[in-house]
N, C-alpha and C. Protein backbone atom coordinates (compact mmCIF):
# COMPACT_ATOMS: atom_id res chain seq x y z
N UNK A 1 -2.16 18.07 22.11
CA UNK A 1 -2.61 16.77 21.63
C UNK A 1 -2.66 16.78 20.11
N UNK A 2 -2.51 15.76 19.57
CA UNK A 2 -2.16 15.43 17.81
C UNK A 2 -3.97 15.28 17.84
N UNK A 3 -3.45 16.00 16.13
CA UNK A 3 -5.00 15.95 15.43
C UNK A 3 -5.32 14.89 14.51
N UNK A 4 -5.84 14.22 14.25
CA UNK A 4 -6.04 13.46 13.27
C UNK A 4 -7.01 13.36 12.78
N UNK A 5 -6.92 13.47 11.50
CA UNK A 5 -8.17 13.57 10.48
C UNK A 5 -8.05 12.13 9.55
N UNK A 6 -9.42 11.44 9.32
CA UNK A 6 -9.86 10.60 8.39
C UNK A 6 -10.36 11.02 7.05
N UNK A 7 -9.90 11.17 6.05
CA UNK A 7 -10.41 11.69 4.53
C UNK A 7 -11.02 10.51 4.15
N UNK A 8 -12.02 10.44 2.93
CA UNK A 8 -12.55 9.81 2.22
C UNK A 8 -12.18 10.49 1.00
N UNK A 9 -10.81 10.17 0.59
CA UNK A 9 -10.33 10.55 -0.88
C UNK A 9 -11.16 10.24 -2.51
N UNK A 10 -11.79 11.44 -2.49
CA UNK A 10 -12.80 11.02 -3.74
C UNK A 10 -11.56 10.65 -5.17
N UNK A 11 -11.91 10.01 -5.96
CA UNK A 11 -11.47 10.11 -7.47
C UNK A 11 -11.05 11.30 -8.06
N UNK A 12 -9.64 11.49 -8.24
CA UNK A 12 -9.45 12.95 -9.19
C UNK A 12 -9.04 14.17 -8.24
N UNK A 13 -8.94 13.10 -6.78
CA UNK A 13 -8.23 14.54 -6.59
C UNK A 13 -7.37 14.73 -5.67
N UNK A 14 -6.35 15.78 -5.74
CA UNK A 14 -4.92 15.52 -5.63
C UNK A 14 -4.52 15.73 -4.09
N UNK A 15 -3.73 14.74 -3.79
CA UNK A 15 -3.34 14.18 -2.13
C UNK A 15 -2.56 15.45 -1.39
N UNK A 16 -2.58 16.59 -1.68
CA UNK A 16 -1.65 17.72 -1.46
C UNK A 16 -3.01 18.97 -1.21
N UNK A 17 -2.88 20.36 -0.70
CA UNK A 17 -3.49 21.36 -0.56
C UNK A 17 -3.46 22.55 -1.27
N UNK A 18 -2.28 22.40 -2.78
CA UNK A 18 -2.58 23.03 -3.73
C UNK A 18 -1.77 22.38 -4.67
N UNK A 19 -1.82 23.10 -5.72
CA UNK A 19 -1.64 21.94 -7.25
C UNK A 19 -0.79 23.76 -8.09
N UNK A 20 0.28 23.51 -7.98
CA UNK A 20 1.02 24.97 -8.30
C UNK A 20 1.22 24.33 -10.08
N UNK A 21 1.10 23.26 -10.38
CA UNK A 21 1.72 22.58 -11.85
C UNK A 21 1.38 22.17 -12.74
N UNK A 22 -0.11 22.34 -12.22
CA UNK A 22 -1.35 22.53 -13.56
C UNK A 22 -1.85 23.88 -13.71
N UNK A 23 -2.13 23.94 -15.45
CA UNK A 23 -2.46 26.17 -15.69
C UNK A 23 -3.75 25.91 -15.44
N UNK A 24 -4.18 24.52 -15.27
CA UNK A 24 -6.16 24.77 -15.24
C UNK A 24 -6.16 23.90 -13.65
N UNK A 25 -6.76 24.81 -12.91
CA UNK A 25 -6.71 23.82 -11.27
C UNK A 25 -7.73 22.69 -11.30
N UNK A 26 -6.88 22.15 -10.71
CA UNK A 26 -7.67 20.48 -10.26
C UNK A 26 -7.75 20.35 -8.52
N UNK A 27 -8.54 19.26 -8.19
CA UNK A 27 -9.13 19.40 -7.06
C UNK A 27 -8.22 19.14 -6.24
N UNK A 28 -7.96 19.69 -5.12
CA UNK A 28 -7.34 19.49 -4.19
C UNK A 28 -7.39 19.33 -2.47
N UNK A 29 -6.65 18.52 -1.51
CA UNK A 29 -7.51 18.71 -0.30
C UNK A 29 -8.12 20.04 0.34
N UNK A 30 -7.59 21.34 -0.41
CA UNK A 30 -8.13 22.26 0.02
C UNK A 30 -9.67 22.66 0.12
N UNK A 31 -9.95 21.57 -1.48
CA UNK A 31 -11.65 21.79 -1.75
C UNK A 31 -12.40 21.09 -0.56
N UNK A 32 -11.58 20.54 0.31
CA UNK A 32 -12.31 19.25 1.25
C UNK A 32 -12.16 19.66 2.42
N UNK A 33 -11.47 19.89 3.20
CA UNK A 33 -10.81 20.20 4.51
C UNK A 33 -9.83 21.68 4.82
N UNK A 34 -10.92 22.26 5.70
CA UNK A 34 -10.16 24.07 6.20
C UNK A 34 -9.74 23.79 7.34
N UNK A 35 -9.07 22.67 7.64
CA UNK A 35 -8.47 22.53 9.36
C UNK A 35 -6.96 23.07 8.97
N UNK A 36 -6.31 24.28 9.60
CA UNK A 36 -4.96 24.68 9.52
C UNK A 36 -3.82 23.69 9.99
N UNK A 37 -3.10 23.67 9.18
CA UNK A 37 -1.93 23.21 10.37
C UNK A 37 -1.78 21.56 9.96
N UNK A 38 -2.75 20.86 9.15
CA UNK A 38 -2.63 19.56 8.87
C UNK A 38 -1.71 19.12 7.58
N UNK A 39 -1.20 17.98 7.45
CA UNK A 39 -0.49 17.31 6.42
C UNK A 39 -0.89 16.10 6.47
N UNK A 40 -0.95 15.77 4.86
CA UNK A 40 -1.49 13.97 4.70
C UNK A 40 0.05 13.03 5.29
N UNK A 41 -0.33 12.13 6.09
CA UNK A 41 0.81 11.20 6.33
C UNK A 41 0.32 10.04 5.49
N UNK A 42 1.43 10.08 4.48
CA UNK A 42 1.15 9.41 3.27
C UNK A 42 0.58 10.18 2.09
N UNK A 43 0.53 9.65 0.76
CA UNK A 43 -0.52 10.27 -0.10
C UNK A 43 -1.36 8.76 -0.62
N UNK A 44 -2.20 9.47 -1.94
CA UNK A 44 -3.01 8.31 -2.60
C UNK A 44 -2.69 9.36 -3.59
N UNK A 45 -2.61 8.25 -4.99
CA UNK A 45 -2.66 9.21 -6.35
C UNK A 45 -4.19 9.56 -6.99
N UNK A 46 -3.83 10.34 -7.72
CA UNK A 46 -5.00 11.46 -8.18
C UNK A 46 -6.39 10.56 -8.93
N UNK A 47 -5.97 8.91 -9.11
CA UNK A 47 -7.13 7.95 -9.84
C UNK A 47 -6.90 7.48 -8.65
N UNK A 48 -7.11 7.52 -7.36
CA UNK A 48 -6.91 6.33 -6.06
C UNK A 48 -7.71 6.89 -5.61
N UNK A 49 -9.00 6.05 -4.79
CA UNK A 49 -9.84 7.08 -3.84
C UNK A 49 -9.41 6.36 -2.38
N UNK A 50 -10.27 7.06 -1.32
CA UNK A 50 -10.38 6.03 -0.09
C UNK A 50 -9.51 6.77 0.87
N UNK A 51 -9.13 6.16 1.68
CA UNK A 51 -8.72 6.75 3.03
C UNK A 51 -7.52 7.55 3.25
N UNK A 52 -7.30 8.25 3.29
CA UNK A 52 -5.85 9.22 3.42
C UNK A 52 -5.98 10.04 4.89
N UNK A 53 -5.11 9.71 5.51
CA UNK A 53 -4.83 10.99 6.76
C UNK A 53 -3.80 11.55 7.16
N UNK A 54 -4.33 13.01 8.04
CA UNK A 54 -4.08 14.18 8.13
C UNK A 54 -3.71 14.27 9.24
N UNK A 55 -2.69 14.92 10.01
CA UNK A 55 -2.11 15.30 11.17
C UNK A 55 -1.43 16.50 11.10
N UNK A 56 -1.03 16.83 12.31
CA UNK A 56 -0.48 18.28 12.80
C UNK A 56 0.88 17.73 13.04
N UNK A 57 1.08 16.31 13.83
CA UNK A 57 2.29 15.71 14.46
C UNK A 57 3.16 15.13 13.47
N UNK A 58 4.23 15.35 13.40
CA UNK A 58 5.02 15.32 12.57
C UNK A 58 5.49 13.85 12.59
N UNK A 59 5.67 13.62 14.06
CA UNK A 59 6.27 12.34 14.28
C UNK A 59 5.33 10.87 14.37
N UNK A 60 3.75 11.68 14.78
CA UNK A 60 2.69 10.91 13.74
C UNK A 60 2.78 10.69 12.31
N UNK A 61 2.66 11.32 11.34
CA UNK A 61 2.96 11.75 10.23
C UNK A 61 3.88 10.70 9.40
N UNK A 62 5.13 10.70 10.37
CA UNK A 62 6.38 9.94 10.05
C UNK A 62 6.07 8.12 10.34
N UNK A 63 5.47 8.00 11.74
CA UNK A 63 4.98 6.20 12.08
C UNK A 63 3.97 6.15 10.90
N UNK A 64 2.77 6.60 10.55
CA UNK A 64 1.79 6.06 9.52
C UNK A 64 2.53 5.83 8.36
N UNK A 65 3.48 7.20 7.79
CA UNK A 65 3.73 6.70 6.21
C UNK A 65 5.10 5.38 6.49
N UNK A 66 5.77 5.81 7.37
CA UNK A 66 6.81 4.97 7.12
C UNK A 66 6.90 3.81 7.10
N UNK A 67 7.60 2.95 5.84
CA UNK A 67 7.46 1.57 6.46
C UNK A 67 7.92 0.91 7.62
N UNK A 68 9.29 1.55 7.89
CA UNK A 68 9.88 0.55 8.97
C UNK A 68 8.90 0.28 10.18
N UNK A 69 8.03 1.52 10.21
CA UNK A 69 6.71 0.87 11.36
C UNK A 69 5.90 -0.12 11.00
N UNK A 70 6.06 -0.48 9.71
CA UNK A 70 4.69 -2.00 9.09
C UNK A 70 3.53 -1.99 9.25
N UNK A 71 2.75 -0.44 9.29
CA UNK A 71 1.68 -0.53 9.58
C UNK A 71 0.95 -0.77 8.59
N UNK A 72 -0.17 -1.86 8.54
CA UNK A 72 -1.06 -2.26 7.47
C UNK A 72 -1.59 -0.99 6.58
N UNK A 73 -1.71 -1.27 4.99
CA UNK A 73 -2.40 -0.31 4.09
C UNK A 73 -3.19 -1.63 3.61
N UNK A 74 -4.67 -1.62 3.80
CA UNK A 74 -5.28 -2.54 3.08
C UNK A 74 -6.06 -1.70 1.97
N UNK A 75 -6.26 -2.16 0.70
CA UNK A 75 -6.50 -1.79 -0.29
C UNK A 75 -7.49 -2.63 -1.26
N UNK A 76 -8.78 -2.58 -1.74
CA UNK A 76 -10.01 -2.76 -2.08
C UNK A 76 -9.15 -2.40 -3.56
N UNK A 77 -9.11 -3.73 -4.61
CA UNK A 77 -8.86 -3.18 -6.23
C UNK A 77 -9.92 -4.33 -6.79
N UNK A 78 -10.52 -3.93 -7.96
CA UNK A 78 -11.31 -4.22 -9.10
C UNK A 78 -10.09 -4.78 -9.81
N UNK A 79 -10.18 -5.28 -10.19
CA UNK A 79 -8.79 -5.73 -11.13
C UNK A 79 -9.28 -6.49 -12.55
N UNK A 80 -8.48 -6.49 -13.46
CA UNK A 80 -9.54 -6.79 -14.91
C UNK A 80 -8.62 -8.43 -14.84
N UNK A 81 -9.90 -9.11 -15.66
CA UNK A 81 -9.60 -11.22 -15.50
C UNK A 81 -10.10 -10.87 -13.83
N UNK A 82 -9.63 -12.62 -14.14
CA UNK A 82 -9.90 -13.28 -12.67
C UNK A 82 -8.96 -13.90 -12.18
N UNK A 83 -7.98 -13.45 -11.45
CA UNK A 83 -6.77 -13.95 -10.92
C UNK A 83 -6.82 -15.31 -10.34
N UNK A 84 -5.97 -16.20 -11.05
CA UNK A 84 -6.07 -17.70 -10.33
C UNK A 84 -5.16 -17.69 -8.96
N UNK A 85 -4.98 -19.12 -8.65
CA UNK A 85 -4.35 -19.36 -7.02
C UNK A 85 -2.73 -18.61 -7.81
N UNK A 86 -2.44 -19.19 -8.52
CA UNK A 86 -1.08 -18.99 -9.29
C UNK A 86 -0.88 -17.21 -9.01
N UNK A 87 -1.77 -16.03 -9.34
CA UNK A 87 -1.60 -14.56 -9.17
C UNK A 87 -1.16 -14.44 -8.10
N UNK A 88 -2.35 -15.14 -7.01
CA UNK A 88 -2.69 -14.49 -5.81
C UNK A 88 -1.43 -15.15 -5.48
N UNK A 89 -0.61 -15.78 -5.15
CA UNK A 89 0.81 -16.30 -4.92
C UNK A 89 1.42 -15.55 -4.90
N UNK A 90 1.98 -15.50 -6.22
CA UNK A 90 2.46 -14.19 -6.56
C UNK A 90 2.84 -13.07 -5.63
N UNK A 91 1.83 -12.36 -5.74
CA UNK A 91 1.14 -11.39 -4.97
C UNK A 91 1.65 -11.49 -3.22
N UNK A 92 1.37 -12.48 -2.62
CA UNK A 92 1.33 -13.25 -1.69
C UNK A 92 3.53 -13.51 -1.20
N UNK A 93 3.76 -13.65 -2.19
CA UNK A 93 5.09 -13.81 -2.36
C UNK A 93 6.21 -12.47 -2.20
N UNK A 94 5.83 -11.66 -3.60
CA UNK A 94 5.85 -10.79 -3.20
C UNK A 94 6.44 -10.53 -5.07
N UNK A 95 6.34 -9.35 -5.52
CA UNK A 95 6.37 -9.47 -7.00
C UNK A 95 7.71 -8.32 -7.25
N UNK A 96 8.04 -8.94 -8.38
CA UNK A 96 9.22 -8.17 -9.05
C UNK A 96 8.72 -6.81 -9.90
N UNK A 97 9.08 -5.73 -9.24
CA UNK A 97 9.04 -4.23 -10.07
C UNK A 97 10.39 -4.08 -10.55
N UNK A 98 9.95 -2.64 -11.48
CA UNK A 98 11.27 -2.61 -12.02
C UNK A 98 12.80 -1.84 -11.29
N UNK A 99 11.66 -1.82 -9.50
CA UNK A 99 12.13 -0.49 -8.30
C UNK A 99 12.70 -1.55 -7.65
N UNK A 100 12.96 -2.85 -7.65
CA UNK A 100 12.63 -4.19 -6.65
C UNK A 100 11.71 -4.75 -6.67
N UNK A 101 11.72 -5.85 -5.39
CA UNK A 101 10.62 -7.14 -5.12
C UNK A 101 10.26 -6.15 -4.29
N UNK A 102 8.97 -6.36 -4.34
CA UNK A 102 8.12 -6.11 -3.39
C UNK A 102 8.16 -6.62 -1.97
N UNK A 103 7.34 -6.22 -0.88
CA UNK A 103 7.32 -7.29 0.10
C UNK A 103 6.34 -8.50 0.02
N UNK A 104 6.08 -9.31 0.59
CA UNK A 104 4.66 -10.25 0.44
C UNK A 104 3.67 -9.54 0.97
N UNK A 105 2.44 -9.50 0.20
CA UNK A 105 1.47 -8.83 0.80
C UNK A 105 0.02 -10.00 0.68
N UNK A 106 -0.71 -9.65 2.15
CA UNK A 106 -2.30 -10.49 2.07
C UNK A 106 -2.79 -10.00 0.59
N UNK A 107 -3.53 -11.05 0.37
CA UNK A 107 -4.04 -10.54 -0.77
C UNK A 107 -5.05 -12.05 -1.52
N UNK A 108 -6.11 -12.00 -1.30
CA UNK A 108 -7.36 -12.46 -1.55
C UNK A 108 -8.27 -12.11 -2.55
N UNK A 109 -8.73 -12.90 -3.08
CA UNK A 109 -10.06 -12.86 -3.54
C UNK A 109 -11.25 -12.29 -2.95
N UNK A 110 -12.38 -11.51 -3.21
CA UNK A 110 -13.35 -11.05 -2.48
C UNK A 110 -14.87 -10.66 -3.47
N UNK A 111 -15.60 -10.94 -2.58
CA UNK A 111 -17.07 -10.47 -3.08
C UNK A 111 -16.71 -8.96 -3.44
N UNK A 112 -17.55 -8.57 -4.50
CA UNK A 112 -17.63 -7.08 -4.75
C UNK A 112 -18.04 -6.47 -3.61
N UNK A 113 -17.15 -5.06 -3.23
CA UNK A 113 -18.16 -4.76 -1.85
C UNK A 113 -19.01 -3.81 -2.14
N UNK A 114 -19.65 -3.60 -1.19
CA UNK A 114 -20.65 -2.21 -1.45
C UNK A 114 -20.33 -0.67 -1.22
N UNK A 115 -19.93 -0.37 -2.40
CA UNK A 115 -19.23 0.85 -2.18
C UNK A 115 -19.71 1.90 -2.96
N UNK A 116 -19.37 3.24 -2.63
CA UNK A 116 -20.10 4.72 -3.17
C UNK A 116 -19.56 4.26 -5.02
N UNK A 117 -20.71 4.75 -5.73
CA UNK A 117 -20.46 5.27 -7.13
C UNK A 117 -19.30 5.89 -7.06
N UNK A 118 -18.42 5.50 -8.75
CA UNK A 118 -17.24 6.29 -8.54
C UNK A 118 -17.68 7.43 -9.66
N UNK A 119 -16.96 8.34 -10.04
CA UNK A 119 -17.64 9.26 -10.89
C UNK A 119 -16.41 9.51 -11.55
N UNK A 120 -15.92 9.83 -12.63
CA UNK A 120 -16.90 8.70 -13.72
C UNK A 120 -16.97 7.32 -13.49
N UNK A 121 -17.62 6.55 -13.52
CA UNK A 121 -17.33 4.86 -13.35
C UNK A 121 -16.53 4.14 -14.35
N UNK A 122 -16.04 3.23 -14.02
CA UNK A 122 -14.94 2.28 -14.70
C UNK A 122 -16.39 1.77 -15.42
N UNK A 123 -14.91 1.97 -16.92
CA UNK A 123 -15.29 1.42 -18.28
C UNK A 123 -15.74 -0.01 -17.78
N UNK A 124 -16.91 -0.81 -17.90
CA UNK A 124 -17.08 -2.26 -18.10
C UNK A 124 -17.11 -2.49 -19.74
N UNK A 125 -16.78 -3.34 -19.49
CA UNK A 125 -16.58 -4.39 -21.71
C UNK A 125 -17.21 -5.83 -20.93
N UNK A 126 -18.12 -5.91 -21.88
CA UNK A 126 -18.76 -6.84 -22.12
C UNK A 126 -17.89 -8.36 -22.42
N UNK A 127 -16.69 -8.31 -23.04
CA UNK A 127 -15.57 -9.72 -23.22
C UNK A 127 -14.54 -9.77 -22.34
N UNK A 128 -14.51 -9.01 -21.53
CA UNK A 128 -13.54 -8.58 -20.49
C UNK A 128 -13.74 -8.87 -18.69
N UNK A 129 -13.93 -9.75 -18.15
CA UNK A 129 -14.49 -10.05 -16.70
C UNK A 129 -13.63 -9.45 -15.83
N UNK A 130 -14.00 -9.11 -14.74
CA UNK A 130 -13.18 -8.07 -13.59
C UNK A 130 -13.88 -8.93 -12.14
N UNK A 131 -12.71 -8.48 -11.03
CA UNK A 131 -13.18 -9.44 -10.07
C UNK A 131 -12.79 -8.26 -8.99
N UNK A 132 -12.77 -8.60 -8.02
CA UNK A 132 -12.57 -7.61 -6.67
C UNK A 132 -11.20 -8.31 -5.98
N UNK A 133 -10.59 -7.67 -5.15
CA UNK A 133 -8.94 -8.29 -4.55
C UNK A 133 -8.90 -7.52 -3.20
N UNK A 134 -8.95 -7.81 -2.19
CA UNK A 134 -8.03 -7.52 -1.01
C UNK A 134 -6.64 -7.37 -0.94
N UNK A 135 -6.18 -6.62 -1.18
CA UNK A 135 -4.50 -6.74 -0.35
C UNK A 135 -4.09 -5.48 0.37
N UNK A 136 -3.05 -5.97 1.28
CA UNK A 136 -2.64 -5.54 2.45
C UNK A 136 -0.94 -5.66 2.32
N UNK A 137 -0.64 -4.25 2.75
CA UNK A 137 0.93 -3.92 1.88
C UNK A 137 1.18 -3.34 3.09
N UNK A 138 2.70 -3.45 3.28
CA UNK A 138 3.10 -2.78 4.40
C UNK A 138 4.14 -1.72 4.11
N UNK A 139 4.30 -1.37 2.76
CA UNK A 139 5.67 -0.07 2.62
C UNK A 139 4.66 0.30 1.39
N UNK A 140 5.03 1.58 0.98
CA UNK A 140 4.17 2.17 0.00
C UNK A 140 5.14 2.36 -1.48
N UNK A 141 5.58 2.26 -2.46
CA UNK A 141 6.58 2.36 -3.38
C UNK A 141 5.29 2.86 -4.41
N UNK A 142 5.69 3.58 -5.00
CA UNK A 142 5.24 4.66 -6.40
C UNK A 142 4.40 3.91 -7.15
N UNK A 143 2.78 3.92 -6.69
CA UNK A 143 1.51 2.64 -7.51
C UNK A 143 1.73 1.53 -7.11
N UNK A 144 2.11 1.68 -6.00
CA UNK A 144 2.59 -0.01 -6.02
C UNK A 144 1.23 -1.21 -6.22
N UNK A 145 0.15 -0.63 -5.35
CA UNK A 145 -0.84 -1.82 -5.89
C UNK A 145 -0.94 -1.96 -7.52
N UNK A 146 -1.29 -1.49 -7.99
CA UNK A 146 -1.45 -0.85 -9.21
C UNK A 146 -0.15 -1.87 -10.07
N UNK A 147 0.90 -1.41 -9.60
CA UNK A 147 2.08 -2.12 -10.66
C UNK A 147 2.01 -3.60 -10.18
N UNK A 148 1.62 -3.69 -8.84
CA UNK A 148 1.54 -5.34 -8.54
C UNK A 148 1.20 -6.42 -9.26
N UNK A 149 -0.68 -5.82 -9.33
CA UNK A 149 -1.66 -6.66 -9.99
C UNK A 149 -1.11 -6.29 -11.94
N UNK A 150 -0.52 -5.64 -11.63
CA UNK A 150 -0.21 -5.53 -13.57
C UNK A 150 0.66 -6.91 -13.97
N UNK A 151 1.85 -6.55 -12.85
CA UNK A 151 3.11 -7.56 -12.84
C UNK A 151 2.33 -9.05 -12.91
N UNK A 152 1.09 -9.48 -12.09
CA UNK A 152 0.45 -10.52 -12.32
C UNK A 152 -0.21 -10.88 -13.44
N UNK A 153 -0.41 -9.95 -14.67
CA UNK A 153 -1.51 -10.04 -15.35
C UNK A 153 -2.68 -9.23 -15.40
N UNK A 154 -2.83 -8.90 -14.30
CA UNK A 154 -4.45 -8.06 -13.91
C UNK A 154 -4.74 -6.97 -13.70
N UNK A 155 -4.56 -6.14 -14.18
CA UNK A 155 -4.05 -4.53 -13.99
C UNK A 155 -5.48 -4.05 -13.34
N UNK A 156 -5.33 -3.30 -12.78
CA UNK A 156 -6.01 -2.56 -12.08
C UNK A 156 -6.95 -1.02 -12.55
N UNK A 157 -8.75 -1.96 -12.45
CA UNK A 157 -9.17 -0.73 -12.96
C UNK A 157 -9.99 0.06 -11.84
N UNK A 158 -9.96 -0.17 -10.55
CA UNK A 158 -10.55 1.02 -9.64
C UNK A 158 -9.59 0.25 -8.12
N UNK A 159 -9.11 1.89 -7.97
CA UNK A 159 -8.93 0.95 -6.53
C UNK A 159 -8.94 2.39 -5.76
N UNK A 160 -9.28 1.58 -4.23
CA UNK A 160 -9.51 2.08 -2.99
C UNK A 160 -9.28 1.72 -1.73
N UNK A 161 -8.48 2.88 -1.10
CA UNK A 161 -7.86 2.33 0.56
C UNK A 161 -8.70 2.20 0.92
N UNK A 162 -9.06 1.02 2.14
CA UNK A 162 -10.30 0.81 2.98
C UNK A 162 -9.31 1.12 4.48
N UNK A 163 -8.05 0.83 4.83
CA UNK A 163 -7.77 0.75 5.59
C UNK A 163 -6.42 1.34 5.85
N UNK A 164 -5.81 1.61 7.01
CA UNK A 164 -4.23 2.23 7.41
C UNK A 164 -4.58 2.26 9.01
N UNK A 165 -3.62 0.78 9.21
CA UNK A 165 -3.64 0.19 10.66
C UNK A 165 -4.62 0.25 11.29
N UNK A 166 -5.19 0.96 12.07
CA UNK A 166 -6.93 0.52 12.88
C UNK A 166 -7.61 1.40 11.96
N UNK A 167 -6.95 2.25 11.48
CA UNK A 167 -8.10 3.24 11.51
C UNK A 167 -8.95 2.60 9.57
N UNK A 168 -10.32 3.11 9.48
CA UNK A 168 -10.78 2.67 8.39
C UNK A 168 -11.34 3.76 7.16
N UNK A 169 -12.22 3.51 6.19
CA UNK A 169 -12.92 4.84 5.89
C UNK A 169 -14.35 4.47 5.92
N UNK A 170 -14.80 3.26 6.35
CA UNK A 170 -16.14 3.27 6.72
C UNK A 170 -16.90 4.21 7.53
N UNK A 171 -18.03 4.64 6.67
CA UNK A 171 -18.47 5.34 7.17
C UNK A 171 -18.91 6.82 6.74
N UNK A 172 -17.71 6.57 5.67
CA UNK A 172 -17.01 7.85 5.63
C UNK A 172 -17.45 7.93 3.81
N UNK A 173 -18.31 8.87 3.62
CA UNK A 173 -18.66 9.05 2.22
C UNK A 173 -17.26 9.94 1.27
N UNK A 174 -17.48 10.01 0.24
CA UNK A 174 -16.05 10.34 -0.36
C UNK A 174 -16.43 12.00 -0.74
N UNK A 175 -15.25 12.73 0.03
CA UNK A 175 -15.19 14.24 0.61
C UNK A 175 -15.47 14.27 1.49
N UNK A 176 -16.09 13.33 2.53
CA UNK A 176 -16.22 13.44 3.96
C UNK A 176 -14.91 13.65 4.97
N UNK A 177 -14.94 13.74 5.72
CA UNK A 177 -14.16 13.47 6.93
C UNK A 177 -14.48 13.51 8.36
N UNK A 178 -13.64 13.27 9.36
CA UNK A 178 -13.36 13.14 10.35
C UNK A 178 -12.75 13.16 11.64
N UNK A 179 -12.81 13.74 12.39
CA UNK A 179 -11.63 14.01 13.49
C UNK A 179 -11.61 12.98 14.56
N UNK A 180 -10.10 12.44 14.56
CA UNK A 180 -10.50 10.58 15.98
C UNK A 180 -9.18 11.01 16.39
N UNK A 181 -9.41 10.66 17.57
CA UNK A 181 -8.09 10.67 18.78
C UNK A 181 -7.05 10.12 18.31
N UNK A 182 -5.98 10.30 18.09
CA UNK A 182 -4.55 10.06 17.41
C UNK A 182 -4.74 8.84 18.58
């Protein structure tokens, strides 16, 4: 039977189980999780926190990251301004990188949610307003949230997976984890 693990990817640290390419080590899932035999399906980059998982099954592994399966990545970003209807369109549409268009992704406005301290915490500026964003992407391309909300105007100053198809990270404090029935 396939294993599957739920991470709560803290800030800063790197989506892999060792880091051979820095001379001073940085954190890695090794500092988090001694289950043998696992691989992240998918990653999150090294400023991304939030949900990342782990399997033994390869061909698990392959349905989560891949797009052609479309499985939802919903994603919790802080984003600096306040994106009008005009962004979220955008967004919604689906936005021009310099890799391609994107696909259309959900992507809303939202109350700040209640979430763990990040460490260090995002710079706030006092002339500068920041708002909270939902979106929901179905292929993963290199930052893509990240280059999205830029391409709109609103670049992105904290963000975090909440979600990858059912599974969530509620619950789930950051370095925590979890083992759930594939």
């Amino acid at each position: 039977m396939a294993r599957l693990i739920l991470f709560n990817k803290p800030y800063d640290v790197l989506s892999q189980f060792t880091d051979a390419k820095s001379p001073s080590p940085r954190a890695t899932l090794s500092d988090f999780i001694a289950v043998p035999g696992v691989y992240p399906a998918g990653r999150l980059d090294r400023d991304s926190e939030g949900l990342l998982l782990l399997t033994d099954d390869g061909r698990l592994q392959a349905r989560i990251a891949d797009p052609r399966f479309k499985m939802d990545k919903r994603y919790l970003a802080q984003v600096e301004g306040e994106p009008d209807e005009a962004a979220l369109a955008a967004l919604r549409g689906g936005v021009v990188l310099n890799d391609g268009k994107t696909r259309p992704a959900r992507a809303e406005r939202i109350e700040a949610p209640d979430l763990w301290p990040r460490d260090p915490p995002v710079r706030f500026r006092k002339t500068v307003p920041d708002c909270w964003l939902s979106l929901a992407i179905r292929e993963g391309k290199n930052r893509q949230v990240r280059r999205m909300t830029a391409a709109v105007g609103h670049p992105t100053l904290r963000l975090v997976r909440w979600q990858v198809g059912e599974w969530t990270v509620d619950g789930l404090a950051p370095g925590e984890w979890r083992e759930v029935e594939a």
